[in-house]
C-alpha atoms as a PDB file:
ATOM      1  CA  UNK A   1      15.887  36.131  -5.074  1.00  0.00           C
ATOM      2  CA  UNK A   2      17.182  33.789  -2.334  1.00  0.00           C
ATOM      3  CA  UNK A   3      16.756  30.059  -2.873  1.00  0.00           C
ATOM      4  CA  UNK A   4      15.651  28.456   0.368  1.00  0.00           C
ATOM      5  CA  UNK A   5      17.892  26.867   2.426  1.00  0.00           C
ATOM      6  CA  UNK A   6      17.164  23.629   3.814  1.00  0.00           C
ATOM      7  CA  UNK A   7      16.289  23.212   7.731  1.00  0.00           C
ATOM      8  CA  UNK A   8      19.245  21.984   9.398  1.00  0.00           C
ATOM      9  CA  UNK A   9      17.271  20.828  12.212  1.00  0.00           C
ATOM     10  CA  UNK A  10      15.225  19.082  10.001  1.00  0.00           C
ATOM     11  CA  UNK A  11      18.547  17.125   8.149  1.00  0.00           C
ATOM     12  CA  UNK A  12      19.683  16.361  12.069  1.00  0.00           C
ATOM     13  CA  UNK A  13      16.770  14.976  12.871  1.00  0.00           C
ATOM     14  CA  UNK A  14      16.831  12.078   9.773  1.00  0.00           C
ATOM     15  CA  UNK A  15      20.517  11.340  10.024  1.00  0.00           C
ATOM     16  CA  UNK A  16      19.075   9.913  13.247  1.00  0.00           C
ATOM     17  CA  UNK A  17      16.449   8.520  12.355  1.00  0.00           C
ATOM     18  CA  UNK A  18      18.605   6.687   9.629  1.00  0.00           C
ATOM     19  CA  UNK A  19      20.948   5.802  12.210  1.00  0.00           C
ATOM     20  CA  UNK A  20      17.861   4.348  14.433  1.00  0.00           C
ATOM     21  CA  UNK A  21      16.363   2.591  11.112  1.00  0.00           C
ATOM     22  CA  UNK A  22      20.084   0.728  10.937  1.00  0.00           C
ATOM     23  CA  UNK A  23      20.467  -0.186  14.633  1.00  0.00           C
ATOM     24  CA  UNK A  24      16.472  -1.152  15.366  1.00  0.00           C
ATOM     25  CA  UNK A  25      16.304  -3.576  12.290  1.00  0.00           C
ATOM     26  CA  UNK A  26      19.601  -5.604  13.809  1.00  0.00           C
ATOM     27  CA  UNK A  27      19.100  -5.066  17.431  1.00  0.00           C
ATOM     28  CA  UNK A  28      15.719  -4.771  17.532  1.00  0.00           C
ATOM     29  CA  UNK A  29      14.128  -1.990  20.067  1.00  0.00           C
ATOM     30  CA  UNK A  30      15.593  -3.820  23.697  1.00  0.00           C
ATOM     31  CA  UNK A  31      18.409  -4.137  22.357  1.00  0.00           C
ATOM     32  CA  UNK A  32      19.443  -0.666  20.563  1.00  0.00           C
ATOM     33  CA  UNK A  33      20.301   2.085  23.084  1.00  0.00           C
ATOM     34  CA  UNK A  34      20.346   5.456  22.961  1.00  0.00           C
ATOM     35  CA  UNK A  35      23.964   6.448  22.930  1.00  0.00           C
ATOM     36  CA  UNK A  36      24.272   3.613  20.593  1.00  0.00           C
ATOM     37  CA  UNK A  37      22.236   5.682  17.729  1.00  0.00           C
ATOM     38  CA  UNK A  38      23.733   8.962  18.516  1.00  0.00           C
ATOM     39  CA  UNK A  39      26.904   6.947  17.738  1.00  0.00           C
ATOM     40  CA  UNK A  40      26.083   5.718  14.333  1.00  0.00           C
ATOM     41  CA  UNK A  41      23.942   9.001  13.849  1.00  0.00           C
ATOM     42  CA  UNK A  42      27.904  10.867  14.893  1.00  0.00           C
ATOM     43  CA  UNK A  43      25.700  13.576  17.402  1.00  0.00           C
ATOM     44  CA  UNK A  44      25.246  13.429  20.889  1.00  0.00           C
ATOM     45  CA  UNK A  45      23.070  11.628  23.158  1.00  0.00           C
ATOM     46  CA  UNK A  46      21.714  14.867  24.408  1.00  0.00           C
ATOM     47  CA  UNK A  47      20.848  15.580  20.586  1.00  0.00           C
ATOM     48  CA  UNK A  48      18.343  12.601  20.057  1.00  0.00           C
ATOM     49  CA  UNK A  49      16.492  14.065  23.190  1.00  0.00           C
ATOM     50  CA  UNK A  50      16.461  17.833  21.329  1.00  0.00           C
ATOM     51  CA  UNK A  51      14.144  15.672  18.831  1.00  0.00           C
ATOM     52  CA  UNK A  52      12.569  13.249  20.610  1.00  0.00           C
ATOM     53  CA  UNK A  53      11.605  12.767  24.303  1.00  0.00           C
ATOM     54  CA  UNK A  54      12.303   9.233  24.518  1.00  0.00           C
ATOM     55  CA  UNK A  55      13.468   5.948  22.772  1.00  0.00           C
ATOM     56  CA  UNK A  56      10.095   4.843  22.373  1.00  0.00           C
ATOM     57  CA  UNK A  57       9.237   8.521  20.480  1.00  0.00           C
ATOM     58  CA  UNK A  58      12.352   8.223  18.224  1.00  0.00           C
ATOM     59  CA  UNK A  59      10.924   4.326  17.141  1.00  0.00           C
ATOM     60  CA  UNK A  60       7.565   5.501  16.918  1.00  0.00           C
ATOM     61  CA  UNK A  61       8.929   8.668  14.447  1.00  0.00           C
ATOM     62  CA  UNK A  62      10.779   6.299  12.872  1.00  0.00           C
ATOM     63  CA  UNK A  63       7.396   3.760  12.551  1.00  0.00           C
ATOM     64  CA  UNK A  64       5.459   6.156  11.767  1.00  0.00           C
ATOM     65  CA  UNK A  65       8.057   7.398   8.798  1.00  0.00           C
ATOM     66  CA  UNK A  66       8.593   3.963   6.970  1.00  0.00           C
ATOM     67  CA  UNK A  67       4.872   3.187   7.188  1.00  0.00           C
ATOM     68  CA  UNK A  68       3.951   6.275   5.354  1.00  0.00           C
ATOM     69  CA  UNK A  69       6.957   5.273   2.803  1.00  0.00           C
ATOM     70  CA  UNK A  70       5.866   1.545   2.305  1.00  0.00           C
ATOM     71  CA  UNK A  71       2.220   2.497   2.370  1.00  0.00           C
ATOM     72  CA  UNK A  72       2.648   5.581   0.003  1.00  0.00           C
ATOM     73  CA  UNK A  73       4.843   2.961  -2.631  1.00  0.00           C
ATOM     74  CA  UNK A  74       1.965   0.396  -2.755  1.00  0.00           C
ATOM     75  CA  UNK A  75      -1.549   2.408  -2.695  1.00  0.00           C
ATOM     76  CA  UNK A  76      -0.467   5.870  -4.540  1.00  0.00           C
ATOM     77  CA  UNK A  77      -2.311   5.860  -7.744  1.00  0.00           C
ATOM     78  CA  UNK A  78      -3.561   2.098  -7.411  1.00  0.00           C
ATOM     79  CA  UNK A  79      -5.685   0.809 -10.069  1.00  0.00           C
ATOM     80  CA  UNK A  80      -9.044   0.076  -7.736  1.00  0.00           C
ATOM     81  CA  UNK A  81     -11.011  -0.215 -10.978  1.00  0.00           C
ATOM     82  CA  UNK A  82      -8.831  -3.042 -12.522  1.00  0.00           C
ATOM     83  CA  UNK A  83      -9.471  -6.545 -12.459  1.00  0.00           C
ATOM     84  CA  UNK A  84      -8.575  -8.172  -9.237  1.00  0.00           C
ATOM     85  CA  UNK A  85      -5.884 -10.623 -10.577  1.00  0.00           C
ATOM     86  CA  UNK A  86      -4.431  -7.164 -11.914  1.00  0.00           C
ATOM     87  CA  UNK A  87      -4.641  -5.082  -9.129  1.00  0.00           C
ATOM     88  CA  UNK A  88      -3.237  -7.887  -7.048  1.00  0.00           C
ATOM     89  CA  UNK A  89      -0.072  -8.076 -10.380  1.00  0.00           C
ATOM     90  CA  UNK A  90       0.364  -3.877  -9.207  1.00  0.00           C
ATOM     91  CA  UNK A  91       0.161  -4.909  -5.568  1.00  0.00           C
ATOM     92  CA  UNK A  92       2.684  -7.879  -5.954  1.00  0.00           C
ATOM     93  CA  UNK A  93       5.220  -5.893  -8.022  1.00  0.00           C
ATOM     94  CA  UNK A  94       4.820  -2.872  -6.133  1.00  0.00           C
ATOM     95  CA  UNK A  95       5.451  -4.734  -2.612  1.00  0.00           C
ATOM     96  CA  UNK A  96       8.979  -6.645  -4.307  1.00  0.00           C
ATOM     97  CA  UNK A  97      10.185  -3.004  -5.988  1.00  0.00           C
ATOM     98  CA  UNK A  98       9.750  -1.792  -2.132  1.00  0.00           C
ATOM     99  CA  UNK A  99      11.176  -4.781  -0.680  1.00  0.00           C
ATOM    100  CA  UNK A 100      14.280  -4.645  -3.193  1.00  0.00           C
ATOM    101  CA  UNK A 101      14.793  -1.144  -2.428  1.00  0.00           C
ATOM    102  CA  UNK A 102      14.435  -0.650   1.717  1.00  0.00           C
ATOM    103  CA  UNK A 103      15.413  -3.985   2.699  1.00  0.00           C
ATOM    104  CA  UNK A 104      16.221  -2.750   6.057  1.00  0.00           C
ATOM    105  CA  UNK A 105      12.662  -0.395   6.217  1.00  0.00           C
ATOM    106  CA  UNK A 106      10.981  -4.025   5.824  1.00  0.00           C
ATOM    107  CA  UNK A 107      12.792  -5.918   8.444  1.00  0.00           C
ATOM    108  CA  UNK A 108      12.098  -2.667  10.357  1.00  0.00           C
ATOM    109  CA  UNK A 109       8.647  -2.852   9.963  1.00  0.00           C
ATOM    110  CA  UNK A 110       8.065  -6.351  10.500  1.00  0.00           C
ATOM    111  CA  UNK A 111      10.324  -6.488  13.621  1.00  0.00           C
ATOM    112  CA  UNK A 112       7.986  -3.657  15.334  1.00  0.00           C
ATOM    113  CA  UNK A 113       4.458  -4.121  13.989  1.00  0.00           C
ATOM    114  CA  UNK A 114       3.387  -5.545  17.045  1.00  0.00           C
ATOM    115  CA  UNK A 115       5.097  -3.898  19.827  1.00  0.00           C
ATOM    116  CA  UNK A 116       3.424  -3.079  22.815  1.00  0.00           C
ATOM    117  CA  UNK A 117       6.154   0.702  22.688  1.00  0.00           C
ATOM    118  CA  UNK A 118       3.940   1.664  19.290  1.00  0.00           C
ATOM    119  CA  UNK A 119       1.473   4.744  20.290  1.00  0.00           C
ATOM    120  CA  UNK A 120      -1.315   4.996  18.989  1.00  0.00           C
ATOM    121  CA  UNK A 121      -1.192   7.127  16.054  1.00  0.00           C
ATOM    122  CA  UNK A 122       1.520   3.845  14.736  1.00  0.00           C
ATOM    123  CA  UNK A 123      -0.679   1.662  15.708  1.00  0.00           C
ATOM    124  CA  UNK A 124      -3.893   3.394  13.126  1.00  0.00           C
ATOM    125  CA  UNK A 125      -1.372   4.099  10.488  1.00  0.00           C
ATOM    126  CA  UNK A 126      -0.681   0.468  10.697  1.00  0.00           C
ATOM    127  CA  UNK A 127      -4.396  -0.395  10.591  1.00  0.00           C
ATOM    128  CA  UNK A 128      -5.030   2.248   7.810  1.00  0.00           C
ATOM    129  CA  UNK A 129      -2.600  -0.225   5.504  1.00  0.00           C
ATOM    130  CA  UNK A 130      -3.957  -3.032   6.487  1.00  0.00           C
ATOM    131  CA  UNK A 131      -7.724  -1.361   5.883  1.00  0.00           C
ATOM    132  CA  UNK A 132      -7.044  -0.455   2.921  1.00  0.00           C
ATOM    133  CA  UNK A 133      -5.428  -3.871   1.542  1.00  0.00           C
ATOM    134  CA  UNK A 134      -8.520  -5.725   2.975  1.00  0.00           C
ATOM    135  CA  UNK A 135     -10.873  -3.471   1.529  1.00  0.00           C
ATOM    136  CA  UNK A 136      -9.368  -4.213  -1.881  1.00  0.00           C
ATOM    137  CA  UNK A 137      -9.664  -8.009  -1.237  1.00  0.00           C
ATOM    138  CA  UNK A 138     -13.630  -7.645   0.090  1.00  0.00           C
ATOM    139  CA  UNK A 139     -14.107  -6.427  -3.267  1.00  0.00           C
ATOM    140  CA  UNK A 140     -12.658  -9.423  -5.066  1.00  0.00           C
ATOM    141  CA  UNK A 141     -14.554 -11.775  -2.858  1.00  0.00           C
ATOM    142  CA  UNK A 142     -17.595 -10.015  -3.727  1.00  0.00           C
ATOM    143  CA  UNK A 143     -16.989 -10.241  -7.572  1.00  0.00           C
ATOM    144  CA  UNK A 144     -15.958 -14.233  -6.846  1.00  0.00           C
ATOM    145  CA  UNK A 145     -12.121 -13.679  -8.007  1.00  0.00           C
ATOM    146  CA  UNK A 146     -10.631 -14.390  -4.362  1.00  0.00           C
ATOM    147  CA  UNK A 147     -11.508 -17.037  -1.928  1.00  0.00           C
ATOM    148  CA  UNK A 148     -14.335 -15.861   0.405  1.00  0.00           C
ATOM    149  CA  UNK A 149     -12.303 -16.181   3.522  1.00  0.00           C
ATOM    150  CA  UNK A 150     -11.579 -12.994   6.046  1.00  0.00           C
ATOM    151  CA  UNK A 151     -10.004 -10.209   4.079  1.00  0.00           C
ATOM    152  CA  UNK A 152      -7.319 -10.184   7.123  1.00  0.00           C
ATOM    153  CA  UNK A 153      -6.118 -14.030   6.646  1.00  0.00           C
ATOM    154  CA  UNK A 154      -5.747 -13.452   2.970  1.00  0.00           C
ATOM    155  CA  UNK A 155      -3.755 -10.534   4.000  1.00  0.00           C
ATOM    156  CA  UNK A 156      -1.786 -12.459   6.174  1.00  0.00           C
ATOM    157  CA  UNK A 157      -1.034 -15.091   3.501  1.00  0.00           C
ATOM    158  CA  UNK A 158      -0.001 -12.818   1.032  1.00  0.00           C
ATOM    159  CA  UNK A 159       2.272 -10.516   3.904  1.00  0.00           C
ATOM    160  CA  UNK A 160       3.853 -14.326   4.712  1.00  0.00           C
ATOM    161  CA  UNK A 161       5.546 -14.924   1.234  1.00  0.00           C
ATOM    162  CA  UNK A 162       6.967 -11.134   1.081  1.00  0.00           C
ATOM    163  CA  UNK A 163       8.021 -11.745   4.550  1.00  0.00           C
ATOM    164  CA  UNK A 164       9.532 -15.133   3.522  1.00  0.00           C
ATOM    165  CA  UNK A 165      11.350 -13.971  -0.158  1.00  0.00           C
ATOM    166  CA  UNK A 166      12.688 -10.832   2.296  1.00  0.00           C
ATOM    167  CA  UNK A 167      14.254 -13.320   4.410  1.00  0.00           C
ATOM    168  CA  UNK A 168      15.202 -16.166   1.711  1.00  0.00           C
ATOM    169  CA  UNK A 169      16.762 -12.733  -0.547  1.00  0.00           C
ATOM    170  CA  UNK A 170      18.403 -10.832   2.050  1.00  0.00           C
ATOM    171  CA  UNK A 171      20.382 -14.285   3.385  1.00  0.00           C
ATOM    172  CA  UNK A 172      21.869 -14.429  -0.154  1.00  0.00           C
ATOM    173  CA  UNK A 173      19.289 -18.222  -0.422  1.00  0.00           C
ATOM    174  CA  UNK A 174      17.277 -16.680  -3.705  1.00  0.00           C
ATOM    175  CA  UNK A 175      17.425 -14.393  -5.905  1.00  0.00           C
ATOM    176  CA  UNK A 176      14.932 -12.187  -6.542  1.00  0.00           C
ATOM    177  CA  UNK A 177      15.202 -12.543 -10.579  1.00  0.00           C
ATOM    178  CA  UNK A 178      11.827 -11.403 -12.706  1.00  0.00           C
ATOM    179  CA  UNK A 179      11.549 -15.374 -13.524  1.00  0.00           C
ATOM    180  CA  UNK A 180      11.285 -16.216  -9.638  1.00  0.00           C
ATOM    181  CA  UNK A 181       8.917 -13.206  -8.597  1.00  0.00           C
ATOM    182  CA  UNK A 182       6.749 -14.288 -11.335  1.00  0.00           C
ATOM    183  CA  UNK A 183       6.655 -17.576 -10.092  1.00  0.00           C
ATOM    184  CA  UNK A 184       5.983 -16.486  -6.047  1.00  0.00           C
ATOM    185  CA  UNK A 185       3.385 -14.140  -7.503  1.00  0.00           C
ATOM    186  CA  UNK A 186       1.180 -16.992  -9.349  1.00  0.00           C
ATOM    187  CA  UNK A 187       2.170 -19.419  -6.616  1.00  0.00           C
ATOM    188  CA  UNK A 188       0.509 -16.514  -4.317  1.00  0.00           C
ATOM    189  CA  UNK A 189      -2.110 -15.814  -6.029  1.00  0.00           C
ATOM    190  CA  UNK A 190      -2.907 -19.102  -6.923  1.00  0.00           C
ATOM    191  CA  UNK A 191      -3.293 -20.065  -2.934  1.00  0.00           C
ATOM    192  CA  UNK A 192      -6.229 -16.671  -2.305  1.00  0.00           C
ATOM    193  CA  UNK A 193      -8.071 -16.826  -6.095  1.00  0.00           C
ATOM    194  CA  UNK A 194     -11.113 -18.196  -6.048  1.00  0.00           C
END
């Protein structure tokens, strides 16, 4: 028997969306063109559009892609019936592991969040990860381990330090050593526990 062979169109279709990754986390989305990926992606222009109709599908693909990564990384298999200073231990190391690893899928992700080019279905994937962290929190605030603030601020105080030891790690200002995530996790949780 035949092993099967791998869809070429498929492989073609993620060198440039690596190549897009690269370009729209240090240009941004005004400022990455078109022929610019097919460079770094070494096709032609007229490839990208064989995949995707437009620059705002490819960044949506692409969105929709590192969302699914990130999001798959922090909730698959998540200890929901832990203690919430535990899950939030899982969430914290979970969310650095990622960081470490896809730098530039962060910076991606945070640069584009808010755009007004995401579709819809980026925009609910987005709100599905967000859902699903703020659902974990209401449940802490109900068993009186978290502050009982909106689940979405305590999101967005916990986002800011990964967003802040991304930036402070990736410009070479700290390192990201077990001793110093330890301390920005109990610094973090420290600022949402009740």
């Amino acid at each position: 028997m035949t092993p099967p062979r791998s869809d070429p169109d498929t492989g073609k279709r993620d060198v440039i969306l690596d190549a897009a990754l690269e370009l729209f986390a240090e240009r941004g989305f005004h400022g990455t063109a078109v022929p610019l990926v097919a460079e770094r992606a070494k096709v032609g222009a007229g490839t990208i559009y064989r995949y995707f109709e437009s620059k705002e599908h490819l960044v949506n693909a692409l969105y929709r892609r590192e969302k699914q990564r990130m999001t798959a990384a922090l909730a698959d298999g998540f200890p929901f019936d832990r203690p919430a200073r535990e899950q939030f231990h899982v969430l914290f190391e979970r969310a650095i592991v990622f960081m470490k690893a896809n730098a530039v899928s962060v910076r991606f992700l945070e640069l584009h969040h808010h755009a007004d080019y995401l579709d819809a279905e980026s925009r609910a994937l987005e709100e599905q990860g967000n859902a699903m962290v703020e659902a974990a929190f209401r449940v802490s605030i109900a068993q009186l381990a978290m502050r009982d603030l909106p689940p979405a601020l305590l999101v967005a105080i916990v986002w800011g330090v990964f967003d802040g030891l991304l930036r402070a790690w990736s410009e070479g200002r700290l390192e990201l050593s077990e001793e110093t995530v330890a301390q920005a996790e109990q610094c973090c949780w420290e600022a949402i526990r009740r």
